[in-house]
C-alpha atoms as a PDB file:
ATOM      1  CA  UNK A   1    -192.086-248.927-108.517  1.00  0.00           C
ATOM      2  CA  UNK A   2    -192.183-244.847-109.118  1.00  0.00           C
ATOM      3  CA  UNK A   3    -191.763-244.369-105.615  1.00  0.00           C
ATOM      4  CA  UNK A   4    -188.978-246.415-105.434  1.00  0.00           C
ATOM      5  CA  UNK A   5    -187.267-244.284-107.791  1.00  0.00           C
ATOM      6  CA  UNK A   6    -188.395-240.800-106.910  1.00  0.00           C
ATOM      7  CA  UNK A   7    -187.037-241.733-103.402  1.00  0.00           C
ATOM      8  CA  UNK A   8    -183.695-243.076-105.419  1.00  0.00           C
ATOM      9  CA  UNK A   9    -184.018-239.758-107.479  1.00  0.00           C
ATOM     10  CA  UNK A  10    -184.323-237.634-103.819  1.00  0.00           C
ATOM     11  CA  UNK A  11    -181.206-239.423-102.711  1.00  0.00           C
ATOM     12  CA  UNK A  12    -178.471-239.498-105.146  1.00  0.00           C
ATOM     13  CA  UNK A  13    -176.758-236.714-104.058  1.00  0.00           C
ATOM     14  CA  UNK A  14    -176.864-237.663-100.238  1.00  0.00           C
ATOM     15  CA  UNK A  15    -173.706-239.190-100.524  1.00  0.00           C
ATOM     16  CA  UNK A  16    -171.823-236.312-102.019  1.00  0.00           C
ATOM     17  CA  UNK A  17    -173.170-234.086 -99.142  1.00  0.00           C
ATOM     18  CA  UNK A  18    -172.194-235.897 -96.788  1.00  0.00           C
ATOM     19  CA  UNK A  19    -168.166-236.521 -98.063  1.00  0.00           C
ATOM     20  CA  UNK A  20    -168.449-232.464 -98.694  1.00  0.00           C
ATOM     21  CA  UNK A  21    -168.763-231.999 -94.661  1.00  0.00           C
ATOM     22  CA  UNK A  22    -166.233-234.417 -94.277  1.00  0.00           C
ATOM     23  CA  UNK A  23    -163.968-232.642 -96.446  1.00  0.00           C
ATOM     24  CA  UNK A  24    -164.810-229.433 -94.683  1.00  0.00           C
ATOM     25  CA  UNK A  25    -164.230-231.189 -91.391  1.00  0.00           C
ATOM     26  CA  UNK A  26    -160.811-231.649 -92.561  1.00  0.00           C
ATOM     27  CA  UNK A  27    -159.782-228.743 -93.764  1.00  0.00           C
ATOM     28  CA  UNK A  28    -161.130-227.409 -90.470  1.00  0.00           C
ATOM     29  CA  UNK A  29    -158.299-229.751 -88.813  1.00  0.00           C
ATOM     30  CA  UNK A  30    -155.965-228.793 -90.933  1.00  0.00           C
ATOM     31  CA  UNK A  31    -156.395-224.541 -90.369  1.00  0.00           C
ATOM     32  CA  UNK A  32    -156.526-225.653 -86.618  1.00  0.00           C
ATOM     33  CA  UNK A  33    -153.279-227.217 -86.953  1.00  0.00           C
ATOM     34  CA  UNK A  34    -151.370-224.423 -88.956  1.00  0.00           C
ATOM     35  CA  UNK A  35    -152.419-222.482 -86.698  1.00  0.00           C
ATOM     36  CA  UNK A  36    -151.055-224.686 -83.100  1.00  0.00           C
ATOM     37  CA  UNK A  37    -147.770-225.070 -85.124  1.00  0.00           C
ATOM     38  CA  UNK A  38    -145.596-223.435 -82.825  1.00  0.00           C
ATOM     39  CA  UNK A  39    -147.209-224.988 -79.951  1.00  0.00           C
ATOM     40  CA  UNK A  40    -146.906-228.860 -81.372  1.00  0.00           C
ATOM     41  CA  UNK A  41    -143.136-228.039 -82.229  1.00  0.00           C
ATOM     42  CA  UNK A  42    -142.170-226.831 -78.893  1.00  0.00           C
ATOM     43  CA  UNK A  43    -144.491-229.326 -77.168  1.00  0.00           C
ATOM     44  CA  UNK A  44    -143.565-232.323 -79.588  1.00  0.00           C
ATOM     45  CA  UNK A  45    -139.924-231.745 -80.026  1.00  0.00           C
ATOM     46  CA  UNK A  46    -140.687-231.680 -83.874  1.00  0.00           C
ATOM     47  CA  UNK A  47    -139.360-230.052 -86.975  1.00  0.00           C
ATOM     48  CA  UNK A  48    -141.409-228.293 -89.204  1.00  0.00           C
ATOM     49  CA  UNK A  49    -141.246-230.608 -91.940  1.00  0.00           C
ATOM     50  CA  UNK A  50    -142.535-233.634 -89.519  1.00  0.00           C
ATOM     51  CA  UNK A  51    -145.340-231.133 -88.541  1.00  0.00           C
ATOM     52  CA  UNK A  52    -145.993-231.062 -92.524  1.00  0.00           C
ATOM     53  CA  UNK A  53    -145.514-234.178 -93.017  1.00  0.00           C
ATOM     54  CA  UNK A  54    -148.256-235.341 -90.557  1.00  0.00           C
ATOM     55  CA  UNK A  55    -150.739-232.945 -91.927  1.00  0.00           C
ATOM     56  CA  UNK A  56    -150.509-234.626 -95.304  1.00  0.00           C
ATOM     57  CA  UNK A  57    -150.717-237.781 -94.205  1.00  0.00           C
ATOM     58  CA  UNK A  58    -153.379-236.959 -92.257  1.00  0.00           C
ATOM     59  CA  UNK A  59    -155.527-235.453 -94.847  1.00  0.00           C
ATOM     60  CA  UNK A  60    -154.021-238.305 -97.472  1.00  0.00           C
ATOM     61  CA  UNK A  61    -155.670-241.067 -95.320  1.00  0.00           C
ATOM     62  CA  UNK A  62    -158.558-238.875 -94.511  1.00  0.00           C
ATOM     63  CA  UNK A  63    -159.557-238.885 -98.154  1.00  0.00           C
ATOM     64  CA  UNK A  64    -158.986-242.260 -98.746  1.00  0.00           C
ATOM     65  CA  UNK A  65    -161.494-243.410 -95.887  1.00  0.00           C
ATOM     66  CA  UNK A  66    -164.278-240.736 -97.505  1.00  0.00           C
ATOM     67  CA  UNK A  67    -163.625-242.638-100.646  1.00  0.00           C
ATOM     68  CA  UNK A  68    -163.301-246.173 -99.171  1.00  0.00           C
ATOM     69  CA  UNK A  69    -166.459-245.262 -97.185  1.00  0.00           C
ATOM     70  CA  UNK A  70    -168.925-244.320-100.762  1.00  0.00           C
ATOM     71  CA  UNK A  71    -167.501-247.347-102.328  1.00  0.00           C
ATOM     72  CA  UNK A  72    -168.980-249.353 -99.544  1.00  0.00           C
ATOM     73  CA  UNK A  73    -171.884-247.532 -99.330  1.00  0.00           C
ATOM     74  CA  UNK A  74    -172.612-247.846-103.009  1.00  0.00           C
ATOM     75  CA  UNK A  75    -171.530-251.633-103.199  1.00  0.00           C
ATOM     76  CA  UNK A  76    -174.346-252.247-100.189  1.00  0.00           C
ATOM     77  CA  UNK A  77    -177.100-249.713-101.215  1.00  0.00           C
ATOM     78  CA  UNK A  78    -176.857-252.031-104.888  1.00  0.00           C
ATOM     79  CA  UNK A  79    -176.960-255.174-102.724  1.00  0.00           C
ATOM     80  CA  UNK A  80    -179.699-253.629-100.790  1.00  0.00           C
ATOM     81  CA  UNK A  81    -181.887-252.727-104.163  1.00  0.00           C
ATOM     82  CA  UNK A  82    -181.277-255.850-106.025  1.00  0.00           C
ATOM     83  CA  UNK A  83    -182.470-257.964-103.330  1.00  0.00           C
ATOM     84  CA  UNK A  84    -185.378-256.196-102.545  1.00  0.00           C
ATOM     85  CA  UNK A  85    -186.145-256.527-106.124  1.00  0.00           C
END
């Protein structure tokens, strides 16, 4: 039973590590794309503003995924505990 929680203890903040690379990953994207602006307007045939607009809603759904992902991972790692239990 103690090892079951030091190893729960060890990985509590796994999950927060790993949506903090994420998040870097898309802020990565995002300096990448200010950045190619000029490029994706001349090769796109876009305004700025639709430029803008699809790197919010890119980093809008981005987020939600991180944070659809941990709910899912913390609704089966409870599943996975109670029912070795």
């Amino acid at each position: 039973m103690e090892t079951v929680l030091k190893q729960k203890k060890q990985m509590i903040y796994l999950p927060l590590i790993v949506l903090m690379f994420t998040q870097i990953g898309t802020s990565g994207d995002n300096a990448v794309l200010s950045v190619a602006t000029n490029a994706l307007i001349s090769a796109l045939h876009a305004s700025m503003n639709d430029i803008q607009l699809a790197n919010m809603v890119y980093s809008l759904c981005a987020g939600a995924f991180m944070v659809a992902a941990e709910c899912w991972e913390s609704s089966s790692a409870g599943k996975r505990t109670s029912a070795s239990a």
